[in-house]
Structure formats: structure tokens, C-alpha cells
PDB file of N, CA and C in Angstrom:
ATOM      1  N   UNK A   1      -2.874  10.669  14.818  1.00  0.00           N
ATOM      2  CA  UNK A   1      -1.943   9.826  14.086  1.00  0.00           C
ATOM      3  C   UNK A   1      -2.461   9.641  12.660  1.00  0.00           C
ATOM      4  N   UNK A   2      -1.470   9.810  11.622  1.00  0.00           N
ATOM      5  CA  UNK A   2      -2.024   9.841  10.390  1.00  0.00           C
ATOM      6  C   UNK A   2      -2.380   8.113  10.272  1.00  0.00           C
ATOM      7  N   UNK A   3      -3.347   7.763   9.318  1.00  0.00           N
ATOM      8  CA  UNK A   3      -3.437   6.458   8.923  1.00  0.00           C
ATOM      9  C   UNK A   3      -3.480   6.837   7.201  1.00  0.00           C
ATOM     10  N   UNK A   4      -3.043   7.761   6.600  1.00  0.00           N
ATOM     11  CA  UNK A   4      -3.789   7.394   4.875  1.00  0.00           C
ATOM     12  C   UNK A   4      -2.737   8.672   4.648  1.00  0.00           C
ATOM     13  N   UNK A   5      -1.623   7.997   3.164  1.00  0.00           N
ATOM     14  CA  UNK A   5      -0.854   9.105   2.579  1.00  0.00           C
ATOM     15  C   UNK A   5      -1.492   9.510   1.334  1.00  0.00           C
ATOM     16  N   UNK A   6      -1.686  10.896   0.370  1.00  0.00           N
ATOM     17  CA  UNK A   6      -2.452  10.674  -0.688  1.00  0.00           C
ATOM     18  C   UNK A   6      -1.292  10.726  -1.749  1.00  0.00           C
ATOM     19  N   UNK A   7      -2.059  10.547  -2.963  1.00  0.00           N
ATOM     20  CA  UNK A   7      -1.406   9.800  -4.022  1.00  0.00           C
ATOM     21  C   UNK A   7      -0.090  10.851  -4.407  1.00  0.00           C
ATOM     22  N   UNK A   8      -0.676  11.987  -4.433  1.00  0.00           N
ATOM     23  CA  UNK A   8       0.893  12.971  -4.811  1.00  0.00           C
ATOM     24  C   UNK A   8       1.968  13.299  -3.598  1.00  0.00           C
ATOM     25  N   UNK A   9       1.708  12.531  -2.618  1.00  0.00           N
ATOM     26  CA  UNK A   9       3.005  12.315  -1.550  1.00  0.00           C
ATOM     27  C   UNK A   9       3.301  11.048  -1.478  1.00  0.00           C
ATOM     28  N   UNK A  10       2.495   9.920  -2.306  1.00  0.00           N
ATOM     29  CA  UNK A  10       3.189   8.427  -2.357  1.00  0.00           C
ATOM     30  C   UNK A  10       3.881   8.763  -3.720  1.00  0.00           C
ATOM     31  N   UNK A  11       3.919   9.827  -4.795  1.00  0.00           N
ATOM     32  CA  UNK A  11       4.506  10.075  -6.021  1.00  0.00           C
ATOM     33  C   UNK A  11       5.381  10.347  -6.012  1.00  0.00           C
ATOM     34  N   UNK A  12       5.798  11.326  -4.986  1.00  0.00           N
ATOM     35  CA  UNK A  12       7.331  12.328  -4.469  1.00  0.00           C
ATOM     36  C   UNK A  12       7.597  11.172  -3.532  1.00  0.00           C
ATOM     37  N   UNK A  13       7.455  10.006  -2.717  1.00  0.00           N
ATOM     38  CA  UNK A  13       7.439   8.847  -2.503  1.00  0.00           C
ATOM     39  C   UNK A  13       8.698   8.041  -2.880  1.00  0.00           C
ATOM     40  N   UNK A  14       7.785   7.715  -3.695  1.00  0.00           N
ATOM     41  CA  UNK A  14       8.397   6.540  -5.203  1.00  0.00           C
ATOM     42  C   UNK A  14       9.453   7.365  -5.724  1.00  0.00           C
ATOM     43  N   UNK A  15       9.398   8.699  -6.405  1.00  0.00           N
ATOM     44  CA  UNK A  15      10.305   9.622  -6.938  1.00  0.00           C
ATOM     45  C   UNK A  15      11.600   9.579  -5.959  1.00  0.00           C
ATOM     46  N   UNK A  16      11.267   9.683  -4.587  1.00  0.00           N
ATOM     47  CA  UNK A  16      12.843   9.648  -4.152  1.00  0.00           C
ATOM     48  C   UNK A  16      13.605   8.734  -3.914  1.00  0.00           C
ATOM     49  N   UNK A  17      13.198   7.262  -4.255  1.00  0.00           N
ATOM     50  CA  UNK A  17      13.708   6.325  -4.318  1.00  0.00           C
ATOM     51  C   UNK A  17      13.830   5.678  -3.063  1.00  0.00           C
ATOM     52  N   UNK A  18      15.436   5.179  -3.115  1.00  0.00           N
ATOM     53  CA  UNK A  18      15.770   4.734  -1.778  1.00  0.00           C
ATOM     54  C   UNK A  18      15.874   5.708  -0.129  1.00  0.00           C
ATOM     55  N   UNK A  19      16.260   7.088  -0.940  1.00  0.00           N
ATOM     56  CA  UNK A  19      16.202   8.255   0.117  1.00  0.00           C
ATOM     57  C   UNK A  19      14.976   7.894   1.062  1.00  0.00           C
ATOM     58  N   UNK A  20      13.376   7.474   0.363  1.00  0.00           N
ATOM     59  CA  UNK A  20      12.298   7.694   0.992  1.00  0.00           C
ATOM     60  C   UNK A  20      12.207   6.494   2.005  1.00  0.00           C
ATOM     61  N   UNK A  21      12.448   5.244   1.418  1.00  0.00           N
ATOM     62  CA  UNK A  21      12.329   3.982   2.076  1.00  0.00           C
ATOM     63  C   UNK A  21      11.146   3.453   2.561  1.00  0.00           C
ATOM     64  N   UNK A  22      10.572   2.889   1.215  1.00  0.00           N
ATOM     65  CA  UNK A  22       9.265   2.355   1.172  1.00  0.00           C
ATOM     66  C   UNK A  22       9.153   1.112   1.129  1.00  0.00           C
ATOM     67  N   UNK A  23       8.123   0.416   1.432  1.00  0.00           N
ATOM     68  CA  UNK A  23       7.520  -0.922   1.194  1.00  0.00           C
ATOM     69  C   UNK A  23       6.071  -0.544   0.419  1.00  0.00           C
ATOM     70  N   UNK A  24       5.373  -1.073  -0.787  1.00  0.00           N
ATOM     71  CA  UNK A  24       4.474  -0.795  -1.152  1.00  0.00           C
ATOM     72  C   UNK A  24       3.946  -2.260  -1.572  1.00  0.00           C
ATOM     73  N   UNK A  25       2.570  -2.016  -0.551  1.00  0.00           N
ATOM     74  CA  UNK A  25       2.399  -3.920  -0.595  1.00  0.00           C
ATOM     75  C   UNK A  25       0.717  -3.420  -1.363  1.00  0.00           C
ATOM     76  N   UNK A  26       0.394  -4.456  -1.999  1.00  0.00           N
ATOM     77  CA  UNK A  26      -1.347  -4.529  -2.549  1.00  0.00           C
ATOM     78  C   UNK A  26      -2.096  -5.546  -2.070  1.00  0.00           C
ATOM     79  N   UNK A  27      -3.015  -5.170  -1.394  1.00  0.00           N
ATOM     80  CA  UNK A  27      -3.368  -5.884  -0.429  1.00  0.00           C
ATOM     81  C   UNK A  27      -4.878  -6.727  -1.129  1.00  0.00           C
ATOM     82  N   UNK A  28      -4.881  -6.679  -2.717  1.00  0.00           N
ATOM     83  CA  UNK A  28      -5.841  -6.893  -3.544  1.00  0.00           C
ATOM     84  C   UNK A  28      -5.554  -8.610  -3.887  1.00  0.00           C
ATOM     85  N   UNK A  29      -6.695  -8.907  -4.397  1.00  0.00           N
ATOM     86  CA  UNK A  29      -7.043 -10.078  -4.644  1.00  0.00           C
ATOM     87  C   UNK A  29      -5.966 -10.544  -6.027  1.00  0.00           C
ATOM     88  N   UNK A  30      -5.340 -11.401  -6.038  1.00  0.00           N
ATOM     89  CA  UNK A  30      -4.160 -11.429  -7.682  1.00  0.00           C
ATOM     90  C   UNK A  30      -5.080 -11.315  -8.707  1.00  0.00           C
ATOM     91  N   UNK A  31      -6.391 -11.605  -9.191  1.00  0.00           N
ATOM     92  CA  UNK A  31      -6.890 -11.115 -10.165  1.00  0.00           C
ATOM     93  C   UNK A  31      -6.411  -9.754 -10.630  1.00  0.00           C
ATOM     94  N   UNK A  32      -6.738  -8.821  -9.261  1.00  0.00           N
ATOM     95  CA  UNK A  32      -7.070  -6.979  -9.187  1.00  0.00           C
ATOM     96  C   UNK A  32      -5.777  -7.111  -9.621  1.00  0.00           C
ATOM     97  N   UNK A  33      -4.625  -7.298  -9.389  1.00  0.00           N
ATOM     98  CA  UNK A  33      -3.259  -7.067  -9.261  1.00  0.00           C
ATOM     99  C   UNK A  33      -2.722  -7.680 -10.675  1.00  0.00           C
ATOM    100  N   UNK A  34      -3.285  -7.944 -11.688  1.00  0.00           N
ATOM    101  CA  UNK A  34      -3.015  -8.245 -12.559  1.00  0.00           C
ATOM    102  C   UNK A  34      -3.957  -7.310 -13.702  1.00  0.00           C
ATOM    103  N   UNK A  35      -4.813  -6.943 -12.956  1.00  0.00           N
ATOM    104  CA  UNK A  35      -5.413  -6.058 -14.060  1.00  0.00           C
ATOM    105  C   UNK A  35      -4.779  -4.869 -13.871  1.00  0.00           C
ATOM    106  N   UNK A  36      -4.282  -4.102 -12.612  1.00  0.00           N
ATOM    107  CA  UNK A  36      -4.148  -2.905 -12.241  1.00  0.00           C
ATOM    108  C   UNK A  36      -3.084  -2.833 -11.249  1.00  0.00           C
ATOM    109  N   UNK A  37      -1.923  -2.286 -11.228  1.00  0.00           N
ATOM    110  CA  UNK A  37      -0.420  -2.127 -10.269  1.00  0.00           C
ATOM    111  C   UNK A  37      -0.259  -0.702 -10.302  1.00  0.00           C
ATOM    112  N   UNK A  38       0.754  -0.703  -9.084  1.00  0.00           N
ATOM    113  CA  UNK A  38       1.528   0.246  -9.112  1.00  0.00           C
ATOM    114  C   UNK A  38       3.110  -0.512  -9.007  1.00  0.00           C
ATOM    115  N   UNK A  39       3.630   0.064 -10.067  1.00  0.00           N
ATOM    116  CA  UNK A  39       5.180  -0.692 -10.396  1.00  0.00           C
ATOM    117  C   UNK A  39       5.818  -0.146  -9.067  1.00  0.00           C
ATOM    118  N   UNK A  40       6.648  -1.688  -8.315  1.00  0.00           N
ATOM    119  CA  UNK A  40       7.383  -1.748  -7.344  1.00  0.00           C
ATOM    120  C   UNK A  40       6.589  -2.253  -5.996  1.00  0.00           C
ATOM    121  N   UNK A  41       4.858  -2.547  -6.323  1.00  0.00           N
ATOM    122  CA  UNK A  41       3.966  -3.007  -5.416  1.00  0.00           C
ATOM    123  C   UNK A  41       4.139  -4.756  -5.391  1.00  0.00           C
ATOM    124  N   UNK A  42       3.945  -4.991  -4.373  1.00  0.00           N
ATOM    125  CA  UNK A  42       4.236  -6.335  -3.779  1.00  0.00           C
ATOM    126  C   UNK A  42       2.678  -6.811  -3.467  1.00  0.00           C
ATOM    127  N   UNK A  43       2.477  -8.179  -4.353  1.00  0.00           N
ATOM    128  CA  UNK A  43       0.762  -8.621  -3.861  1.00  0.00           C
ATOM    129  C   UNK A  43       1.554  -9.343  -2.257  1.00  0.00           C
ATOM    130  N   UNK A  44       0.526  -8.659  -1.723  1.00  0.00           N
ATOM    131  CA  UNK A  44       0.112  -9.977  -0.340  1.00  0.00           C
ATOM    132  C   UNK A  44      -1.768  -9.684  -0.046  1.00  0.00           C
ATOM    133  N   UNK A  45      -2.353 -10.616  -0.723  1.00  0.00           N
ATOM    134  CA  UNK A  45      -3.979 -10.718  -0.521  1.00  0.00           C
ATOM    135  C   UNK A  45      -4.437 -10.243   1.280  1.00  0.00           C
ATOM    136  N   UNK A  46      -5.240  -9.425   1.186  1.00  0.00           N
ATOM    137  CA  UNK A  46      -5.689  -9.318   2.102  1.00  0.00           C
ATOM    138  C   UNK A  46      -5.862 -10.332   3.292  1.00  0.00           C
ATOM    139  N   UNK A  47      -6.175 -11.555   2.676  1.00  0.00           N
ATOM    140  CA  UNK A  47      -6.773 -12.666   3.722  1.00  0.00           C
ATOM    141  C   UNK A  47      -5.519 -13.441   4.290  1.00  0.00           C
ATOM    142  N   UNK A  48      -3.983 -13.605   3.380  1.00  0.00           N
ATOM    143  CA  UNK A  48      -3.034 -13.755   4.003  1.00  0.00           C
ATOM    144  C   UNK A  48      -2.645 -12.612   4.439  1.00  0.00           C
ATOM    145  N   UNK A  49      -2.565 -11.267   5.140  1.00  0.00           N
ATOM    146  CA  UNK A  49      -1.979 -10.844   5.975  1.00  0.00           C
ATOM    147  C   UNK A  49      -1.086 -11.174   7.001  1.00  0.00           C
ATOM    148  N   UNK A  50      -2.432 -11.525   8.203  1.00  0.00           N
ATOM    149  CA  UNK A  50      -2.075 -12.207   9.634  1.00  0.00           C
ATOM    150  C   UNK A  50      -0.601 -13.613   9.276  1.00  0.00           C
ATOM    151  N   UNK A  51      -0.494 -13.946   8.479  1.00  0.00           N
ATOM    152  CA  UNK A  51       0.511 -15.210   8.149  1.00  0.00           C
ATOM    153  C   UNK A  51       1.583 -14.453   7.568  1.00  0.00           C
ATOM    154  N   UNK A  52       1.537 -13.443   6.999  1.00  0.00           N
ATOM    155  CA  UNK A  52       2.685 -12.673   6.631  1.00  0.00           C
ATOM    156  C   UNK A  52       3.248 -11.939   7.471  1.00  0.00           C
ATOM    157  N   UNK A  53       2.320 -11.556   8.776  1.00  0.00           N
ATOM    158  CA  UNK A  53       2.690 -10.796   9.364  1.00  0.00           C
ATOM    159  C   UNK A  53       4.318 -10.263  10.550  1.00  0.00           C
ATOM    160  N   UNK A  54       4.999 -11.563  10.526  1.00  0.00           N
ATOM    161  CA  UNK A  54       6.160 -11.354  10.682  1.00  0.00           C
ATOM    162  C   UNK A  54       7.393 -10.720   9.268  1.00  0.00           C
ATOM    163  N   UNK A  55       6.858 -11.001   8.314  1.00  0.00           N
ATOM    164  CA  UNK A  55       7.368 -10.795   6.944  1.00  0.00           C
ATOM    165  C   UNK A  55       7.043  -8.895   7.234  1.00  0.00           C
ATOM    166  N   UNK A  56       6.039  -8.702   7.460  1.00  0.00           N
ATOM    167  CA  UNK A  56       5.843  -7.103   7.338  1.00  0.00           C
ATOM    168  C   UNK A  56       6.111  -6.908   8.459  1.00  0.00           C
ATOM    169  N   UNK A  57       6.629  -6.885   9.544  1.00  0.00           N
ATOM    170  CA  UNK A  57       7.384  -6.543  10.514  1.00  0.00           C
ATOM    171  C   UNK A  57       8.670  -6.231   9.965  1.00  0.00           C
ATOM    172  N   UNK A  58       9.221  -7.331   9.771  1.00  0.00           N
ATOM    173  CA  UNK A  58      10.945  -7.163   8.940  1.00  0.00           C
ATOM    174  C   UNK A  58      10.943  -6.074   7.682  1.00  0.00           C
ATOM    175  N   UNK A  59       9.623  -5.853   7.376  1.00  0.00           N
ATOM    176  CA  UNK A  59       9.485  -4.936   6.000  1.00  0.00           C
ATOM    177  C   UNK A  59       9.684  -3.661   6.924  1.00  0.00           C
ATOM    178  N   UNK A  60       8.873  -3.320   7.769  1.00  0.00           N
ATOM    179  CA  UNK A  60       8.588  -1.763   8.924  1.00  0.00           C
ATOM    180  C   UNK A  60       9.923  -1.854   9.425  1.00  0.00           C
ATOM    181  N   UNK A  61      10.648  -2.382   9.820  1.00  0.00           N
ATOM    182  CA  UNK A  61      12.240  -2.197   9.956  1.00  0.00           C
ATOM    183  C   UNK A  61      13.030  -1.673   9.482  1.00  0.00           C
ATOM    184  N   UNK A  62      12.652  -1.599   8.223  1.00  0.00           N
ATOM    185  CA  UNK A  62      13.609  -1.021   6.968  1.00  0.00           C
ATOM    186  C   UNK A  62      12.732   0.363   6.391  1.00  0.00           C
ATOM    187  N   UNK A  63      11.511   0.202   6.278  1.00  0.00           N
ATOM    188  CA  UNK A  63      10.615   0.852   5.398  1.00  0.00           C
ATOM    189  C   UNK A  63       9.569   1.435   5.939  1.00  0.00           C
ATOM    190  N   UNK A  64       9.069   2.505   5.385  1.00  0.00           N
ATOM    191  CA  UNK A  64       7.373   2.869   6.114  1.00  0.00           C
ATOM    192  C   UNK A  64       6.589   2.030   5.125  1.00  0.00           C
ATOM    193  N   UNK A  65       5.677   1.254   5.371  1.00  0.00           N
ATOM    194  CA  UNK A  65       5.068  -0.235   4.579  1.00  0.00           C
ATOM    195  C   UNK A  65       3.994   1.161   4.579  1.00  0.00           C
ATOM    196  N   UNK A  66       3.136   1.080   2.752  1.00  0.00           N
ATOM    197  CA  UNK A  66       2.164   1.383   2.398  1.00  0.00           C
ATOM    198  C   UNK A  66       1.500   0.575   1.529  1.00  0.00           C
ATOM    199  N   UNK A  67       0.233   0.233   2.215  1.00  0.00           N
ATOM    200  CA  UNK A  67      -0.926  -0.271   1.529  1.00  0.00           C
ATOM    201  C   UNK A  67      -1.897   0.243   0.916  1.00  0.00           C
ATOM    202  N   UNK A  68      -1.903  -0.621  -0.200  1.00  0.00           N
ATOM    203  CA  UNK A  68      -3.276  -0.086  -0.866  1.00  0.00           C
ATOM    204  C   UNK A  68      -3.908  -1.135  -1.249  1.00  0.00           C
ATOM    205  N   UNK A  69      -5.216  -0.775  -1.806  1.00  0.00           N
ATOM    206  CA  UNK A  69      -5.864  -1.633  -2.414  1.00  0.00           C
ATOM    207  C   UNK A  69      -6.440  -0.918  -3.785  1.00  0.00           C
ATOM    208  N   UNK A  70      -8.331  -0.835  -4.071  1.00  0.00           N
ATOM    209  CA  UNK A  70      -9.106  -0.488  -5.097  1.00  0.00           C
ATOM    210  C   UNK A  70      -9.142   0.834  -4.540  1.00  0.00           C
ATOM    211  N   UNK A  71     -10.438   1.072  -3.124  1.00  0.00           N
ATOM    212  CA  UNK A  71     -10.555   2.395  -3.105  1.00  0.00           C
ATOM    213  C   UNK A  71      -9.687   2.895  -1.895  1.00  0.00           C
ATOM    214  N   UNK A  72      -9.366   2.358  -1.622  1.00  0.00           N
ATOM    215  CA  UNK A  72      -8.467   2.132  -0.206  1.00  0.00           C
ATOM    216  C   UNK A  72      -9.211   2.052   0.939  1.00  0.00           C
ATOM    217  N   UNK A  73     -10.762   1.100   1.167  1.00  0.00           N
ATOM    218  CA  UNK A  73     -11.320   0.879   2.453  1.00  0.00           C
ATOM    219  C   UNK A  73     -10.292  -0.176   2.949  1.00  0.00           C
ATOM    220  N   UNK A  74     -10.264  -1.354   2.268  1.00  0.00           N
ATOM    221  CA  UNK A  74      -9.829  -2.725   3.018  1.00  0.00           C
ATOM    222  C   UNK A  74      -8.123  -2.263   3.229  1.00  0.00           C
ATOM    223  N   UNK A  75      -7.339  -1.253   2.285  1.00  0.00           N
ATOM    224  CA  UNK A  75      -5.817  -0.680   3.307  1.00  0.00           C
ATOM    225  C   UNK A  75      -5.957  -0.308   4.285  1.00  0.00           C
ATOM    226  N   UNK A  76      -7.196   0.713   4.710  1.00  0.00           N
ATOM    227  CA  UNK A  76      -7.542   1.330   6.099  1.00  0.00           C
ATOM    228  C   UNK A  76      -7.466  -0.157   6.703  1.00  0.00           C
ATOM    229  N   UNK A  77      -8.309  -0.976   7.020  1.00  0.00           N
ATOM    230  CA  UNK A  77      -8.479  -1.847   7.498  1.00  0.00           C
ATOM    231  C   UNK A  77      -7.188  -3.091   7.670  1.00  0.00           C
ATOM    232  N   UNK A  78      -6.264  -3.343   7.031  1.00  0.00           N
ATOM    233  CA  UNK A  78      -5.263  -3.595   6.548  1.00  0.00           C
ATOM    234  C   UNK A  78      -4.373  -2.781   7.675  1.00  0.00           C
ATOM    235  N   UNK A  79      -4.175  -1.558   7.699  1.00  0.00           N
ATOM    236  CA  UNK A  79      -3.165  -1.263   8.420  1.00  0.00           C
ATOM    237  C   UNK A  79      -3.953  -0.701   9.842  1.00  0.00           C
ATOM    238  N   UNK A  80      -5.335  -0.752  10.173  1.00  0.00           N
ATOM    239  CA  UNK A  80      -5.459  -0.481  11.615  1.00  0.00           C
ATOM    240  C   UNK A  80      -5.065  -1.821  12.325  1.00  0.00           C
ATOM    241  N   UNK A  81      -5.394  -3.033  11.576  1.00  0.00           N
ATOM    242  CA  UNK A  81      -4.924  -4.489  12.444  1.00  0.00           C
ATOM    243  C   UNK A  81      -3.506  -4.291  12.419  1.00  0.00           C
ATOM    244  N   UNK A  82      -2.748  -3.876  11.275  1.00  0.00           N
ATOM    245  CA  UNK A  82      -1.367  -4.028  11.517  1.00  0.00           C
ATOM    246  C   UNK A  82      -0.544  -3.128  12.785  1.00  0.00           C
ATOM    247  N   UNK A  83      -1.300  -2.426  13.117  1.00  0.00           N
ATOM    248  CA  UNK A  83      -1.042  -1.288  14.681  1.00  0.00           C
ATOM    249  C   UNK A  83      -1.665  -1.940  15.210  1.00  0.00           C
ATOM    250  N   UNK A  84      -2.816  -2.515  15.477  1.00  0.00           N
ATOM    251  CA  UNK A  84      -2.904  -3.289  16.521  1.00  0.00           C
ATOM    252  C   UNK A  84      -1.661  -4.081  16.807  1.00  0.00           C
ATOM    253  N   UNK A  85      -1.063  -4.765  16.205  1.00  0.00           N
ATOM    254  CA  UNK A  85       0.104  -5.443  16.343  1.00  0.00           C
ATOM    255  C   UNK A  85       1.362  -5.375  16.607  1.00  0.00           C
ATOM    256  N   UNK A  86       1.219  -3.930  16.461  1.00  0.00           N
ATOM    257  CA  UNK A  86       2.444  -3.235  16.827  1.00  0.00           C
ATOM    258  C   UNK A  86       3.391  -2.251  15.695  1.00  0.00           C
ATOM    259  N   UNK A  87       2.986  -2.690  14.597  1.00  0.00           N
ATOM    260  CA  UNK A  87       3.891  -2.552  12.915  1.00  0.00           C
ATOM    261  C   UNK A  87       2.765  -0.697  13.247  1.00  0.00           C
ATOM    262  N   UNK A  88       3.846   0.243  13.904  1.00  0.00           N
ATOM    263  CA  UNK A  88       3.201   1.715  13.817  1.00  0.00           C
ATOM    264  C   UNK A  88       3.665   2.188  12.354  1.00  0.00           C
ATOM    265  N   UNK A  89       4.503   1.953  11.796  1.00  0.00           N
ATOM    266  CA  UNK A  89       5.066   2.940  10.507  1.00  0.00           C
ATOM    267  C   UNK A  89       4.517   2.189   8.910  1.00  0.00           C
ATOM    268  N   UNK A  90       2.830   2.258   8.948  1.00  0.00           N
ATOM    269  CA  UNK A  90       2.669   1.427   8.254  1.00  0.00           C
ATOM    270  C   UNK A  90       1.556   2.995   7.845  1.00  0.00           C
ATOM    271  N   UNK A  91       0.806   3.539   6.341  1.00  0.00           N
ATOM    272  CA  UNK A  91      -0.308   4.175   6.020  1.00  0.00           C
ATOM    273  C   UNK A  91      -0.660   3.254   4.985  1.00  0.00           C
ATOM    274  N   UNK A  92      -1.971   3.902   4.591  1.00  0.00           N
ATOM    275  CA  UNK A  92      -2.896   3.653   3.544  1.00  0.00           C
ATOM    276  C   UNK A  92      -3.075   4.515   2.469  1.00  0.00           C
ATOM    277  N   UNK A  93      -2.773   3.758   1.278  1.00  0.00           N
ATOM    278  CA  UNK A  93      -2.998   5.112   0.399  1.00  0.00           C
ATOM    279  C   UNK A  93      -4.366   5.284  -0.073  1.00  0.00           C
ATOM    280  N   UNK A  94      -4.989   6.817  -0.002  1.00  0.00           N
ATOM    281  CA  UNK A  94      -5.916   7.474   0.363  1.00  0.00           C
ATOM    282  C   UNK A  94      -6.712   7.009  -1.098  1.00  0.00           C
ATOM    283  N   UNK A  95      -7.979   6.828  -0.838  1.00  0.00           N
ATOM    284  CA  UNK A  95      -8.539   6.488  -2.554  1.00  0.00           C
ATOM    285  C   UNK A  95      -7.931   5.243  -3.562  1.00  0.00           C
ATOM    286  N   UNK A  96      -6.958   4.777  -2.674  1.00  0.00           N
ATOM    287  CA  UNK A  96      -6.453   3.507  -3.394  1.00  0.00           C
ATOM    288  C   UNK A  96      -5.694   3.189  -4.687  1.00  0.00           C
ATOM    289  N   UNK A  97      -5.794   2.721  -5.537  1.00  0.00           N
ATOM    290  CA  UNK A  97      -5.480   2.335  -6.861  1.00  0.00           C
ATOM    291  C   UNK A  97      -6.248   3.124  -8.117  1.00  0.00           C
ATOM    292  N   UNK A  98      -7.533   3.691  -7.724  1.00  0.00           N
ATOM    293  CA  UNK A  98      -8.523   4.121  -8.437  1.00  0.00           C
ATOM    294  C   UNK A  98      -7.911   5.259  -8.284  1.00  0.00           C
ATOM    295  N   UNK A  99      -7.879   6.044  -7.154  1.00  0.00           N
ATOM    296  CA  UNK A  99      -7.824   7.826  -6.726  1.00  0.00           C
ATOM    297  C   UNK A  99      -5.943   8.019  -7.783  1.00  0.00           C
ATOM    298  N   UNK A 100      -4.721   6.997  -7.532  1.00  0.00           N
ATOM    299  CA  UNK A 100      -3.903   6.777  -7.873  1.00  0.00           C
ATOM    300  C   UNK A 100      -3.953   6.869  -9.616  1.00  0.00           C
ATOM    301  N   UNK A 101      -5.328   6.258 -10.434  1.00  0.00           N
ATOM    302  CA  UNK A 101      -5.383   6.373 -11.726  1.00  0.00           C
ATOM    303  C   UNK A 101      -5.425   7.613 -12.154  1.00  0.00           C
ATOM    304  N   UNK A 102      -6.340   8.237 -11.352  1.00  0.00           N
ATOM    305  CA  UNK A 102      -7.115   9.528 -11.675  1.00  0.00           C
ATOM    306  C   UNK A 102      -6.174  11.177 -11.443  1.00  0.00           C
ATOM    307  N   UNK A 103      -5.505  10.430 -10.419  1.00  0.00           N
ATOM    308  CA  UNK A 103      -4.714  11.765 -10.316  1.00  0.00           C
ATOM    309  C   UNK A 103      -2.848  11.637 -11.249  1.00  0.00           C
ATOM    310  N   UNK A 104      -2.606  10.058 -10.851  1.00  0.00           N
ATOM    311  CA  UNK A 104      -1.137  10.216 -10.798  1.00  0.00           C
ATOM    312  C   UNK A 104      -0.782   9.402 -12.557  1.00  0.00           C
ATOM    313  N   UNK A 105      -1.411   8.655 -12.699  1.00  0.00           N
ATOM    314  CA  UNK A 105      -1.172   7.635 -13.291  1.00  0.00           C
ATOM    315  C   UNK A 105      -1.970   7.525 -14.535  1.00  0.00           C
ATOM    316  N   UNK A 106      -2.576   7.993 -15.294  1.00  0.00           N
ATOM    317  CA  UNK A 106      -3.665   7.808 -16.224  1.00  0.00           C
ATOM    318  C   UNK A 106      -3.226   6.332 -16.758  1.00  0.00           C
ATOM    319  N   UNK A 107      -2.444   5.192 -17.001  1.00  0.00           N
ATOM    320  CA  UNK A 107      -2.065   4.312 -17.745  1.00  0.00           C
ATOM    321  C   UNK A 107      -2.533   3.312 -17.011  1.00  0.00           C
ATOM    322  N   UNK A 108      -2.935   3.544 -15.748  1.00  0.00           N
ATOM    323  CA  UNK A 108      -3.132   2.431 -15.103  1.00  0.00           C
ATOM    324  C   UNK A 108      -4.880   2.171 -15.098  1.00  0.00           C
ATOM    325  N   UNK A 109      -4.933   1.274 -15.213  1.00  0.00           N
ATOM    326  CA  UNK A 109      -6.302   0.766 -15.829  1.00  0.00           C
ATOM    327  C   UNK A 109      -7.558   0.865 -14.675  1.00  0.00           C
ATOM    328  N   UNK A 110      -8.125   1.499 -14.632  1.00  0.00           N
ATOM    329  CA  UNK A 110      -9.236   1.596 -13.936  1.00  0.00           C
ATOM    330  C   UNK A 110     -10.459   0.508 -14.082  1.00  0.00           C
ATOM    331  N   UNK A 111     -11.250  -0.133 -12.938  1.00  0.00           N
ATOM    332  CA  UNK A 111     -11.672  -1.267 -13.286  1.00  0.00           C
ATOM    333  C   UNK A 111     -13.301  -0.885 -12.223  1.00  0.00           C
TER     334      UNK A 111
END
């Protein structure tokens, strides 16, 4: 079972719009998320998860929910609890926000 999409298939992603049907949540601290986004990413802090977690249920209904974070350890982590729970149509993007600067994005601020 995949757990991690990489950055040039979350690009063709985003590119297809509504066709693709995404949720793209940042699972970073609002500091990180103010220094560094991906436009159309939704903060929910890591530590509220579990309290959101009916909110990202109703999101996996509609959407394949992708998380990220910096390098993308704490998305891994982020979406193995969220399968524990049941939310299966959920990945991690691979290398995070950083791997995302480097390949897709040069504008986005590396920290």
C-alpha cells in the first residue's frame, strides 16, 4: 500500500484541479506555515489532528487528503494514525515542503 506521493505527481495533482480531488492539509506548526506553503494547503498542526479527526474523515469522502509537513517524517506519521482509524485514502508527500522547494517550486522559501 502506497503511503507517500512525490512532489511531481502532487504537481500534475494540483494541475488537474477538481478532476484530481484533493485535500492538501499541513500538518506544520503555524509559524512553519507562514514562513513556507503550498497554495491551496490547509494548516491543521500536527498535535490537533486526533480532534479534527472527524473533519478529515468528511475531507476523505470527497478527496484523497495529502499531508505534508518540512521533510515529510511527521506526514508519514500523520497519515499511518490516520489508517489506523480508518481514513485509507489519505498519502504523504514524499520529502515534504523542502523536497517540494527543490524540485517543484523554487519560490517557496526553504527554512
Amino acid at each position: 500500500m502506497t503511503l507517500e506521493i512525490s512532489p511531481a505527481d502532487l504537481k500534475i495533482k494540483l494541475a488537474l484541479g477538481a478532476e484530481s480531488k484533493i485535500a492538501l492539509v499541513d500538518c506544520r506548526e503555524a509559524w512553519e506555515h507562514s514562513t513556507a506553503s503550498i497554495s491551496g494547503g490547509e494548516l491543521i498542526p500536527m498535535n490537533t489532528i486526533p480532534q479534527r479527526l472527524q473533519y478529515l474523515e468528511d475531507l476523505a469522502d470527497e478527496a484523497t487528503v495529502i499531508v505534508y509537513c518540512h521533510h515529510g517524517v511527521r506526514s508519514l506519521m500523520v497519515i499511518n494514525w490516520l489508517r489506523e482509524q480508518g481514513l485509507k485514502d489519505c498519502l504523504s508527500l514524499a520529502g515534504g515542503i523542502d523536497r517540494w522547494s527543490i524540485e517543484i517550486d523554487s519560490t517557496v522559501p526553504r527554512y
